[in-house]
PDB file of N, CA and C in Angstrom:
ATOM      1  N   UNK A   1       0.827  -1.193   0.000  1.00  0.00           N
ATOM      2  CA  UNK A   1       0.000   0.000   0.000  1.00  0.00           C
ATOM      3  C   UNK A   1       0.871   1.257   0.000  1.00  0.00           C
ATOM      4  N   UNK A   2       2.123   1.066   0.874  1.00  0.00           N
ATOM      5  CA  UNK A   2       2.836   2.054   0.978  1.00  0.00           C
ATOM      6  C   UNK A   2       3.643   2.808  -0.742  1.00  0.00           C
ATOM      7  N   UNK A   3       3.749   1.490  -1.159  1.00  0.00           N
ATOM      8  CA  UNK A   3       3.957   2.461  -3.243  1.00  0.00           C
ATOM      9  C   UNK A   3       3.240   2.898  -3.672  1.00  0.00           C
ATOM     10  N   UNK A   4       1.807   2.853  -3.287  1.00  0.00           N
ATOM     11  CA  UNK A   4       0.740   3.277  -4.197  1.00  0.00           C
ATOM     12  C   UNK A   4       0.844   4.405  -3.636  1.00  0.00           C
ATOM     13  N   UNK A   5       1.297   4.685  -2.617  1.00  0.00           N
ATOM     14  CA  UNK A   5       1.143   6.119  -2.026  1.00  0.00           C
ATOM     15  C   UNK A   5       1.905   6.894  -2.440  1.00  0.00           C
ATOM     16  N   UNK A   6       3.444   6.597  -2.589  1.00  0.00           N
ATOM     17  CA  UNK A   6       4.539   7.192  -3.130  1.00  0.00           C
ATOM     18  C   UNK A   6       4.358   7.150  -4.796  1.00  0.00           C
ATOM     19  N   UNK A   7       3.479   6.371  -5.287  1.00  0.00           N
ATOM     20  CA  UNK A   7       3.411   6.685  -6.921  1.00  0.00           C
ATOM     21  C   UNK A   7       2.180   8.054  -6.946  1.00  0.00           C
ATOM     22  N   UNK A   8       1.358   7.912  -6.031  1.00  0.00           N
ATOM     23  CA  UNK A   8       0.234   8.741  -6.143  1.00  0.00           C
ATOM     24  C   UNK A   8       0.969  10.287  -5.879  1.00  0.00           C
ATOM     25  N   UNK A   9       1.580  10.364  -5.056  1.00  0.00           N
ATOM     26  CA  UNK A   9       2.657  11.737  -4.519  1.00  0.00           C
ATOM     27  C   UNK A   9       3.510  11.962  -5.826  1.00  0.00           C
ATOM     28  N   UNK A  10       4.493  10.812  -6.597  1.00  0.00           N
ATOM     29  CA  UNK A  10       4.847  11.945  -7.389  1.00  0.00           C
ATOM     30  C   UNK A  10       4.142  12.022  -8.621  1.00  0.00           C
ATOM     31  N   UNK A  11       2.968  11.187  -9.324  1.00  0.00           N
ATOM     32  CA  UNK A  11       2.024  12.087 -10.136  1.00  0.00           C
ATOM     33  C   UNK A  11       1.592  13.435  -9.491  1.00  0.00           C
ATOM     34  N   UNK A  12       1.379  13.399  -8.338  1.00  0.00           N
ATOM     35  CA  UNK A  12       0.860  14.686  -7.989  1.00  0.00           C
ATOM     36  C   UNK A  12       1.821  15.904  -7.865  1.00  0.00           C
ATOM     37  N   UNK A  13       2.819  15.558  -7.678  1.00  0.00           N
ATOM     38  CA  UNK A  13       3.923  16.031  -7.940  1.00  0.00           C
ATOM     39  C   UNK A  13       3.930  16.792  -9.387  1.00  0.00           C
ATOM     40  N   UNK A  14       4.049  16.044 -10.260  1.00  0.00           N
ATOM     41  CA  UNK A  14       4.451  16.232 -11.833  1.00  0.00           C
ATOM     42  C   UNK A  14       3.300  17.240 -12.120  1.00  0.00           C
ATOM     43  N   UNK A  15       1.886  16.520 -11.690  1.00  0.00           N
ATOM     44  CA  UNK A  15       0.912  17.351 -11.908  1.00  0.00           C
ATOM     45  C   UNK A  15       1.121  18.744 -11.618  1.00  0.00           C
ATOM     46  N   UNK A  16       0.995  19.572 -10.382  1.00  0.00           N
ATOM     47  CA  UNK A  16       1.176  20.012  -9.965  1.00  0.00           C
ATOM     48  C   UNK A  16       2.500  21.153 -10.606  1.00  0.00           C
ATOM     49  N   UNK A  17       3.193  20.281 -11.251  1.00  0.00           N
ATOM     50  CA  UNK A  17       4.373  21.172 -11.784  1.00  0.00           C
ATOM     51  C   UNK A  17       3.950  21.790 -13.457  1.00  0.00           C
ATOM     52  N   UNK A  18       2.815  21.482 -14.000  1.00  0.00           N
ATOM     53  CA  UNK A  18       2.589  21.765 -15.293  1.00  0.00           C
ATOM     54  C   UNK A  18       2.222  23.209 -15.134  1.00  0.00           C
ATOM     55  N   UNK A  19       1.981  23.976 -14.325  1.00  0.00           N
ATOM     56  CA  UNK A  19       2.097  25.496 -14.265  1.00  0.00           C
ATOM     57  C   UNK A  19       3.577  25.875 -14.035  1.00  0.00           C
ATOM     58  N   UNK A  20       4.348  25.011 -13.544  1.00  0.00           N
ATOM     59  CA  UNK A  20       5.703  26.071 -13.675  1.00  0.00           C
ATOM     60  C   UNK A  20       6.241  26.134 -15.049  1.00  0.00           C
ATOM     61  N   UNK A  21       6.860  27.251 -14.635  1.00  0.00           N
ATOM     62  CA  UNK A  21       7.564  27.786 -15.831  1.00  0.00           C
ATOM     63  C   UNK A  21       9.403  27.175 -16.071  1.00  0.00           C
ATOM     64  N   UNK A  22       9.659  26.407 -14.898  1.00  0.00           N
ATOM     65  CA  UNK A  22      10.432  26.034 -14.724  1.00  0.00           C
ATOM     66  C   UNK A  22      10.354  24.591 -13.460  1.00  0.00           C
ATOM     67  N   UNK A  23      11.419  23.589 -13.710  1.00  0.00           N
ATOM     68  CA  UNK A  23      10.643  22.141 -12.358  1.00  0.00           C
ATOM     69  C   UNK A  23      12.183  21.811 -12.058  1.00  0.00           C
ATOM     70  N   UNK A  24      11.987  22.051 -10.666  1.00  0.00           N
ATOM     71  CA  UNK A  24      13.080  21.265 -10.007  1.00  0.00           C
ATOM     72  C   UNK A  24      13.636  19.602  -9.731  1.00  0.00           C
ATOM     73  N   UNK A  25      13.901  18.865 -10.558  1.00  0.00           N
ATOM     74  CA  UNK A  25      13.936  17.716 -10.531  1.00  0.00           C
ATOM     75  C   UNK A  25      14.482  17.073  -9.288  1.00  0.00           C
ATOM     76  N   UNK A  26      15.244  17.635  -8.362  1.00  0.00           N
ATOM     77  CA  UNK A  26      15.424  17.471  -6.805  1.00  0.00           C
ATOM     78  C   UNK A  26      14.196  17.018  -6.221  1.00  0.00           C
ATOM     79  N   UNK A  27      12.792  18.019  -6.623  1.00  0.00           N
ATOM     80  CA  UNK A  27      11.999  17.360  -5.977  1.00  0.00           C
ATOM     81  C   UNK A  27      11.588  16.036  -6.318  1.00  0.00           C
ATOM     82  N   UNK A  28      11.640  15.118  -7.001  1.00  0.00           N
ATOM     83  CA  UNK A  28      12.003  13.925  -7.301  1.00  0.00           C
ATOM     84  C   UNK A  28      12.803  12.969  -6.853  1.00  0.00           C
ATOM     85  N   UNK A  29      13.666  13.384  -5.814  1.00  0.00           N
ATOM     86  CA  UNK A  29      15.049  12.399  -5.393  1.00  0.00           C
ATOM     87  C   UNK A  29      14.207  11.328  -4.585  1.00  0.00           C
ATOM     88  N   UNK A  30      15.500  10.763  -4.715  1.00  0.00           N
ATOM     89  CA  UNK A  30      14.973   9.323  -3.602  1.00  0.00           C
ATOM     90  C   UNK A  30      14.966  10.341  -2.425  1.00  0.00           C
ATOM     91  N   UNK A  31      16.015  10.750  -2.132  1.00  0.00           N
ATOM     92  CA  UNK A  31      16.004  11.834  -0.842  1.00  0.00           C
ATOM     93  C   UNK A  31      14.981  12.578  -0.160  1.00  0.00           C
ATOM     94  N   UNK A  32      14.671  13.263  -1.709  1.00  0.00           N
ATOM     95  CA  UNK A  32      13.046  14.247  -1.006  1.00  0.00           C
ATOM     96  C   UNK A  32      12.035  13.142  -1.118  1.00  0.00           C
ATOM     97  N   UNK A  33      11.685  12.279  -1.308  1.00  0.00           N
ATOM     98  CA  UNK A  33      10.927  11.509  -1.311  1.00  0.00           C
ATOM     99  C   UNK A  33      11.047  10.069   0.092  1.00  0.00           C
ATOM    100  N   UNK A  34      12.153  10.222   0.670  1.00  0.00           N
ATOM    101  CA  UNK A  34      12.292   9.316   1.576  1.00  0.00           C
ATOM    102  C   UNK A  34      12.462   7.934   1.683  1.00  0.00           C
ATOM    103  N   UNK A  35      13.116   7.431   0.359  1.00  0.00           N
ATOM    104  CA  UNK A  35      13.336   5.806  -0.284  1.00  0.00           C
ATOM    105  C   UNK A  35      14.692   5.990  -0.309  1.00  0.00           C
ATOM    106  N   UNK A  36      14.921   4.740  -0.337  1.00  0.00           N
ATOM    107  CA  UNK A  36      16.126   4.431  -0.859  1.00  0.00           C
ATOM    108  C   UNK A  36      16.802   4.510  -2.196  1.00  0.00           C
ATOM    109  N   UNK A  37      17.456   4.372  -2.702  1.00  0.00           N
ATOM    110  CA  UNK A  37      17.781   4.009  -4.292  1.00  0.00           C
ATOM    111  C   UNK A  37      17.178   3.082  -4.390  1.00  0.00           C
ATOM    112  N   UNK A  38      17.426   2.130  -4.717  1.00  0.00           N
ATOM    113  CA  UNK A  38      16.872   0.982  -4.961  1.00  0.00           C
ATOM    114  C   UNK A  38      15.197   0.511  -4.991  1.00  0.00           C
ATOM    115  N   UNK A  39      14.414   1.146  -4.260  1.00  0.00           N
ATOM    116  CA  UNK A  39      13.304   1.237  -4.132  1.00  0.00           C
ATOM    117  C   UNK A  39      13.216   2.870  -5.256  1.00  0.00           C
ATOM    118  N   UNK A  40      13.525   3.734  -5.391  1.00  0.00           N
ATOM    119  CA  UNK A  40      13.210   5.148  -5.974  1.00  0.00           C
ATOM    120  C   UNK A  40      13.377   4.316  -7.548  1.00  0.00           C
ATOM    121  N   UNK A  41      14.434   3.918  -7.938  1.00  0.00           N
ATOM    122  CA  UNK A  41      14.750   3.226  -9.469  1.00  0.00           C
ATOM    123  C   UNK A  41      13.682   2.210  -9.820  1.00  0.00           C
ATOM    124  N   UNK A  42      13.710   1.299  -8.694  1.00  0.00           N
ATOM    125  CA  UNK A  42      12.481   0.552  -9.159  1.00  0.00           C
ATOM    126  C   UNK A  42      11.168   1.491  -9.490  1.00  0.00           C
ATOM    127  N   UNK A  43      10.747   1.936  -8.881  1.00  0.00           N
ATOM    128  CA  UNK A  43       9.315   2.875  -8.610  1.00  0.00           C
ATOM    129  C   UNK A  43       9.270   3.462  -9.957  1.00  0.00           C
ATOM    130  N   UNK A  44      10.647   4.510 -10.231  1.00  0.00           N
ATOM    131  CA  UNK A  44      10.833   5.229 -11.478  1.00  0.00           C
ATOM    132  C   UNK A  44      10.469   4.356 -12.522  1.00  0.00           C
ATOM    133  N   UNK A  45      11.774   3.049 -12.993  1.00  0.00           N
ATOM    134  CA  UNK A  45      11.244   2.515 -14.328  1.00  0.00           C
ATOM    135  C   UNK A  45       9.677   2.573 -14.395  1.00  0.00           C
ATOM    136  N   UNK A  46       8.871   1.284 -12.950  1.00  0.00           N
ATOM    137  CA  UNK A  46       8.024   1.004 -13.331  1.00  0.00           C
ATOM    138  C   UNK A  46       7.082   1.843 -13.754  1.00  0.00           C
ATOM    139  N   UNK A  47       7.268   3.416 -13.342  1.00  0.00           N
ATOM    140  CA  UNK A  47       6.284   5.098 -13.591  1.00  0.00           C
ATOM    141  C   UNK A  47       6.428   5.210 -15.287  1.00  0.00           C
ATOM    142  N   UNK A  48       7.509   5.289 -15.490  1.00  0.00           N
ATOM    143  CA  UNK A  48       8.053   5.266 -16.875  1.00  0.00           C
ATOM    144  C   UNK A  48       7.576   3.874 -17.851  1.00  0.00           C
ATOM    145  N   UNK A  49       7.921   2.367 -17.381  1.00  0.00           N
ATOM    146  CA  UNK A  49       7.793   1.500 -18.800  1.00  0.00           C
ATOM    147  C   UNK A  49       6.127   1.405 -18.450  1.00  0.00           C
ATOM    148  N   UNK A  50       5.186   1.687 -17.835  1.00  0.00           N
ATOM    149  CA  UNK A  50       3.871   1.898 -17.733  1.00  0.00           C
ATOM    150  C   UNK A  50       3.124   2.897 -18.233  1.00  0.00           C
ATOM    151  N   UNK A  51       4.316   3.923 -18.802  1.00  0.00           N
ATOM    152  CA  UNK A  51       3.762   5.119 -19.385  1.00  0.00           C
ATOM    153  C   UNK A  51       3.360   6.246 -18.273  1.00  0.00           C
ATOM    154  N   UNK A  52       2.743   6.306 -17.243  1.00  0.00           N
ATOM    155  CA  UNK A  52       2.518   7.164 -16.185  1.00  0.00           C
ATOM    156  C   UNK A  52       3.383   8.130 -15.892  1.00  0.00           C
ATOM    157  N   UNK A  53       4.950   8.171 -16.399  1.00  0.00           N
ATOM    158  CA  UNK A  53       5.208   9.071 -16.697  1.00  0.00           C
ATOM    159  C   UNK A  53       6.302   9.453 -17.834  1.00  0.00           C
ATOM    160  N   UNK A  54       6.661  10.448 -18.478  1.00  0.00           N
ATOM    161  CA  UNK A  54       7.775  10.361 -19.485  1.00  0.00           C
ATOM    162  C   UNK A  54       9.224  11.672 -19.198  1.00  0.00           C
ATOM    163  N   UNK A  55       9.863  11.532 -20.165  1.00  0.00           N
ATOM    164  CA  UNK A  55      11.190  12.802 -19.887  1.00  0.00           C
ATOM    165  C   UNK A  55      12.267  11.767 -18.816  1.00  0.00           C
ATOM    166  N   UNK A  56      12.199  10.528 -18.979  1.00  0.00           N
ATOM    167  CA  UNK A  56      13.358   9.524 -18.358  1.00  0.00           C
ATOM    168  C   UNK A  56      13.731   8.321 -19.074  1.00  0.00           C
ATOM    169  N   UNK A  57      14.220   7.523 -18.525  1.00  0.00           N
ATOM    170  CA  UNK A  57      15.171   6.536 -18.860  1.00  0.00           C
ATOM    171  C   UNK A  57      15.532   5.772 -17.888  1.00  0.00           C
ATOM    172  N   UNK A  58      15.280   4.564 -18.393  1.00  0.00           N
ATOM    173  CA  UNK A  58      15.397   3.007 -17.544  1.00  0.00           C
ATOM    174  C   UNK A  58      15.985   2.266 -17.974  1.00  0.00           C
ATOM    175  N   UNK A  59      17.767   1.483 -17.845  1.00  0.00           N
ATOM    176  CA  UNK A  59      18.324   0.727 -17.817  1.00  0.00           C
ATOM    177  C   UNK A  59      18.788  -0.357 -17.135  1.00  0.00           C
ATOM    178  N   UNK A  60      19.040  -1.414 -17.797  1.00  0.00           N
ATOM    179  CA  UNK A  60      19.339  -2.587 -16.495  1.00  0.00           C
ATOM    180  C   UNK A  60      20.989  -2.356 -16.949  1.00  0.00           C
ATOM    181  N   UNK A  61      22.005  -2.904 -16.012  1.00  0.00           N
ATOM    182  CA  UNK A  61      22.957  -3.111 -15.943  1.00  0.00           C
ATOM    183  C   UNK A  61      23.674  -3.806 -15.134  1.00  0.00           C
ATOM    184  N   UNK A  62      25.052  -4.903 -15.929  1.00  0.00           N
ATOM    185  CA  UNK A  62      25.228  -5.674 -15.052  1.00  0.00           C
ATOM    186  C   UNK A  62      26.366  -5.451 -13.780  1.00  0.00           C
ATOM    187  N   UNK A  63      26.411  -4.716 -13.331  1.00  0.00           N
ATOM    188  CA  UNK A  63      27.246  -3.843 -12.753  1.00  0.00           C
ATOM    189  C   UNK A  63      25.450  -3.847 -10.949  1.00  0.00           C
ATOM    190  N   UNK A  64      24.866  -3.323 -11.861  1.00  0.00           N
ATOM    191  CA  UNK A  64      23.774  -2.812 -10.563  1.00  0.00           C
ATOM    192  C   UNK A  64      22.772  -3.916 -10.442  1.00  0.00           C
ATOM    193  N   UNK A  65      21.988  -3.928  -8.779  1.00  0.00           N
ATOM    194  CA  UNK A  65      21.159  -5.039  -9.257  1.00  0.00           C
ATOM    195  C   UNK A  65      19.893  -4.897  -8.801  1.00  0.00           C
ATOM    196  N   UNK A  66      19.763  -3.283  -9.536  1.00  0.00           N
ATOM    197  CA  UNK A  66      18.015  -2.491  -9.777  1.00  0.00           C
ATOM    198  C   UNK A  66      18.418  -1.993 -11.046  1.00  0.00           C
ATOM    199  N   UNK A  67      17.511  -1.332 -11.397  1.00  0.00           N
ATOM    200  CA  UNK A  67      17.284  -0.625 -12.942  1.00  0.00           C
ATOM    201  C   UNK A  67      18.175   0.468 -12.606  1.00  0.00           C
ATOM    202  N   UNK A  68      18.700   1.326 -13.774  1.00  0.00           N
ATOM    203  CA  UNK A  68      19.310   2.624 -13.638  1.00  0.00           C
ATOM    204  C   UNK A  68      18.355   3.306 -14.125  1.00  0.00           C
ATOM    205  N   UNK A  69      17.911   4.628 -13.595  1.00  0.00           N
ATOM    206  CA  UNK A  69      16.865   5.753 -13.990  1.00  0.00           C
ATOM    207  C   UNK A  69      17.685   6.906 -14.126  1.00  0.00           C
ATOM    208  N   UNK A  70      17.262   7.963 -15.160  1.00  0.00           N
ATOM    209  CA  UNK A  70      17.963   9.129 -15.340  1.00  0.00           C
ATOM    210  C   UNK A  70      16.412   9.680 -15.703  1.00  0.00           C
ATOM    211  N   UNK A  71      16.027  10.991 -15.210  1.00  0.00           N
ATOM    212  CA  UNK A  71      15.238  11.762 -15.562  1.00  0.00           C
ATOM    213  C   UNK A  71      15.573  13.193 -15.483  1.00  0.00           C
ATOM    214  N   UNK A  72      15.121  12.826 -17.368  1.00  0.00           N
ATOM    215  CA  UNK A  72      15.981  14.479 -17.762  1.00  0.00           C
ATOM    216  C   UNK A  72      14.886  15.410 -17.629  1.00  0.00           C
ATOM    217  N   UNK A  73      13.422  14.979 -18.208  1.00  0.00           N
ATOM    218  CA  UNK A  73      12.714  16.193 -17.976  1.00  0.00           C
ATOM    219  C   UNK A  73      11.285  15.238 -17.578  1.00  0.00           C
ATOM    220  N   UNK A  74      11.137  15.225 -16.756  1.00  0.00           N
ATOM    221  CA  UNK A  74       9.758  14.274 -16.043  1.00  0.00           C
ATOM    222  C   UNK A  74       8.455  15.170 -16.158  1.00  0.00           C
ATOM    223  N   UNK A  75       7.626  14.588 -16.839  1.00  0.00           N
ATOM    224  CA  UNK A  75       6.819  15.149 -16.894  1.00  0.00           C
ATOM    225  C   UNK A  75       5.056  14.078 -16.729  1.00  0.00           C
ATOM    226  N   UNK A  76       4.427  14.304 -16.349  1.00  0.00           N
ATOM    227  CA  UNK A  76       3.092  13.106 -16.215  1.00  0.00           C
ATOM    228  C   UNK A  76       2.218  13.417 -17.971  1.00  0.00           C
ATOM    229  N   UNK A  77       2.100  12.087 -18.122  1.00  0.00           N
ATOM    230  CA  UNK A  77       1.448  11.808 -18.975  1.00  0.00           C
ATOM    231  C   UNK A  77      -0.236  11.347 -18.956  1.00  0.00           C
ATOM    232  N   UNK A  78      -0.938  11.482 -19.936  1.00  0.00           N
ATOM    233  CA  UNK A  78      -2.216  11.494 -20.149  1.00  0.00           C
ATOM    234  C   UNK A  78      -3.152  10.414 -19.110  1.00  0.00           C
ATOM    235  N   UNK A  79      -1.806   9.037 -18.969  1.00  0.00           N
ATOM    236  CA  UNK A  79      -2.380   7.909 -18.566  1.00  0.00           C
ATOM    237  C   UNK A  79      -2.164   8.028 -17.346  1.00  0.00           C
ATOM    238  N   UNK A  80      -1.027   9.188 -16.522  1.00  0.00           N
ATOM    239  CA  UNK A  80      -0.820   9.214 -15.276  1.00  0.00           C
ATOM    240  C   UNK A  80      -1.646  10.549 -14.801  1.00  0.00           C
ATOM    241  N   UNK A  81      -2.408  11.119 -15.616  1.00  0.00           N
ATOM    242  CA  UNK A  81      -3.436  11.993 -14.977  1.00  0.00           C
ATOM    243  C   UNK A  81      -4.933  11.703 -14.907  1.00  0.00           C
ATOM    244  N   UNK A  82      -5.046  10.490 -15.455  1.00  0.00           N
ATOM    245  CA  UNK A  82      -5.914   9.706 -14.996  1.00  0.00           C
ATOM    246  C   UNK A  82      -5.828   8.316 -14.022  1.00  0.00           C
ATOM    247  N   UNK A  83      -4.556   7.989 -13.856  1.00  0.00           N
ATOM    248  CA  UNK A  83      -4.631   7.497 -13.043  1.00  0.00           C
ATOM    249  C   UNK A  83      -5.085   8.430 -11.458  1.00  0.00           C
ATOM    250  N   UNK A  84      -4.716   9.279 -11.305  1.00  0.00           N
ATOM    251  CA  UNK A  84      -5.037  10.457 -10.255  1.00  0.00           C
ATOM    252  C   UNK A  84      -6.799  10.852 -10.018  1.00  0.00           C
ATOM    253  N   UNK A  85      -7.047  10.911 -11.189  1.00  0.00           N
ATOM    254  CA  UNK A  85      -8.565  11.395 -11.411  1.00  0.00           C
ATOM    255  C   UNK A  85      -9.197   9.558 -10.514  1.00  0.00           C
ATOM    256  N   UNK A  86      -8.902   8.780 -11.081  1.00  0.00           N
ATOM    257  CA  UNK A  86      -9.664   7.542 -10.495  1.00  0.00           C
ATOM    258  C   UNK A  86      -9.124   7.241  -9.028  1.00  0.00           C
ATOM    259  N   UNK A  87      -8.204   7.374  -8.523  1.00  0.00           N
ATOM    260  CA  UNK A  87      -8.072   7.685  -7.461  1.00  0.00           C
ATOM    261  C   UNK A  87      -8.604   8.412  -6.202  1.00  0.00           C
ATOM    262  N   UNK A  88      -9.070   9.277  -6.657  1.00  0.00           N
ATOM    263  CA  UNK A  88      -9.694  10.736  -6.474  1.00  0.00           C
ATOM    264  C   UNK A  88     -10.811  10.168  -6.219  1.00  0.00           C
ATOM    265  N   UNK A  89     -11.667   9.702  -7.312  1.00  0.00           N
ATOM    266  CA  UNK A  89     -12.983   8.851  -7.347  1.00  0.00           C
ATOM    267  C   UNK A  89     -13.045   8.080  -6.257  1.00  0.00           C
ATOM    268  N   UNK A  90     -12.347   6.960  -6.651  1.00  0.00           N
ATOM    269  CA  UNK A  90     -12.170   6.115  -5.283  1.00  0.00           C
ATOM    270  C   UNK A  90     -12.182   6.407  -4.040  1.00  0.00           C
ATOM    271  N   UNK A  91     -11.235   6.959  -4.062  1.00  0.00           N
ATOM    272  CA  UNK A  91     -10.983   7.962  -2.447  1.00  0.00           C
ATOM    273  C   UNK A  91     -12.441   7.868  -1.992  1.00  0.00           C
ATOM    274  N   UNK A  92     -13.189   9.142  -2.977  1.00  0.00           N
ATOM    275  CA  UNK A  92     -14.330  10.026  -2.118  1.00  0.00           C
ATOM    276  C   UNK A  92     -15.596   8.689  -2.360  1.00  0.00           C
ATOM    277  N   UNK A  93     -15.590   7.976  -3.255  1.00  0.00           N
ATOM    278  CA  UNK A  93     -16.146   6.843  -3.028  1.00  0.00           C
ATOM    279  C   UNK A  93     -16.367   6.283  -1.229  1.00  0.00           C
ATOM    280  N   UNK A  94     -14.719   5.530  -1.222  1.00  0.00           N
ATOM    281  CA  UNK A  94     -14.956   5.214   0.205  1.00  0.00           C
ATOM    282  C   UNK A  94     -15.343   6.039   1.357  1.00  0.00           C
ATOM    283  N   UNK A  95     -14.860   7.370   1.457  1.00  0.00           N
ATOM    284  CA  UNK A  95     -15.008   8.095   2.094  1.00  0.00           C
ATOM    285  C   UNK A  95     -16.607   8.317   2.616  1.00  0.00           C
ATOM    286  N   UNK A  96     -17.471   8.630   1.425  1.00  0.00           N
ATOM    287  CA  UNK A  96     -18.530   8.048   1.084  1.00  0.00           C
ATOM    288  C   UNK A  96     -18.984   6.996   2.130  1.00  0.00           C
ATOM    289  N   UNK A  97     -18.816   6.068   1.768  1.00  0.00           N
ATOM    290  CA  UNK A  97     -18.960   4.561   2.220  1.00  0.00           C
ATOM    291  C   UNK A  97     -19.138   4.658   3.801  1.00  0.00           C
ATOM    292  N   UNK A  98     -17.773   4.879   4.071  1.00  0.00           N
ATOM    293  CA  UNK A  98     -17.418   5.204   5.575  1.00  0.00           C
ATOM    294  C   UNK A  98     -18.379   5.677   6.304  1.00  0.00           C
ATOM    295  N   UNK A  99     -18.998   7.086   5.728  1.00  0.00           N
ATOM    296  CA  UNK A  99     -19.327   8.309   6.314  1.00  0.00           C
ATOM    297  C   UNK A  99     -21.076   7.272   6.460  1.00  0.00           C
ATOM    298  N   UNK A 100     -21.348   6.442   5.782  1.00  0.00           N
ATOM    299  CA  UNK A 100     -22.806   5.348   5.262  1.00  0.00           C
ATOM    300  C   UNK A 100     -22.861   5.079   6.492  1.00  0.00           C
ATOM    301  N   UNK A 101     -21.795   4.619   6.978  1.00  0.00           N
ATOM    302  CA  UNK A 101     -21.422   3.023   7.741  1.00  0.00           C
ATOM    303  C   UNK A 101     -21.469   4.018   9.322  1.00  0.00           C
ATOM    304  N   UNK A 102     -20.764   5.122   9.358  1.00  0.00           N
ATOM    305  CA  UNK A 102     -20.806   5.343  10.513  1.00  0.00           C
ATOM    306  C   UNK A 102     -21.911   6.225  10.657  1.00  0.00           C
ATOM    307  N   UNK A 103     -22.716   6.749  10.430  1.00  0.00           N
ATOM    308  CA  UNK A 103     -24.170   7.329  10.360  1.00  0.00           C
ATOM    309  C   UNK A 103     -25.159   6.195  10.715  1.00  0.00           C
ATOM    310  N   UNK A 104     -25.000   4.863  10.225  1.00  0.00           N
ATOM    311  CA  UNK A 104     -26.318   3.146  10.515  1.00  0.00           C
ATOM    312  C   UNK A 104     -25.578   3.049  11.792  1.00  0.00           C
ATOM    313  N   UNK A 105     -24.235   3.211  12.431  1.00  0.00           N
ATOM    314  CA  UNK A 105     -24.021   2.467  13.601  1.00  0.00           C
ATOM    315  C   UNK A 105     -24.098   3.534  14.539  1.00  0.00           C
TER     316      UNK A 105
END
């Protein structure tokens, strides 16, 4: 549960950056984000060869034993701003639900 959270943060992220006029790709690090390498590279390819997001690059190498990621200009794509929108749904769905459940009890 805990990746879905960290994939949902940096679509929202990317999102979020389509008004600047300029994007700090720092905010992207494993660092600002609180992973490791190894967990941040994995996360990346899989954002990237899923399409969810583009402006990077995913290599295997036999030297490393996660993917190598380079992101030159990250940006969210069509399929990763809907992934957000159904999310969203969901969310207020359950929320919804919840709010059902504790109102009958």
């Amino acid at each position: 549960m805990e990746d879905f959270r960290i994939i949902y943060r940096v679509l929202r992220i990317l999102q979020k950056s389509m008004d600047l006029e300029e994007f700090d790709p720092d905010i992207l690090s494993a660092k600002n984000l609180n992973l490791s390498d190894p967990k941040w590279s994995r996360l990346m390819a899989m954002l990237l060869k899923e399409g969810y997001i583009s402006g990077g690059e995913a290599w295997n190498s036999i030297e490393c034993q996660y993917p190598r990621v380079k992101l030159t200009r990250p940006e969210i794509t069509l399929k990763g701003l809907e992934y957000l929108e159904e999310n969203n749904l969901m969310k207020k769905a359950a929320d919804l639900a919840k709010g059902i459940i504790d109102a009958v009890l």
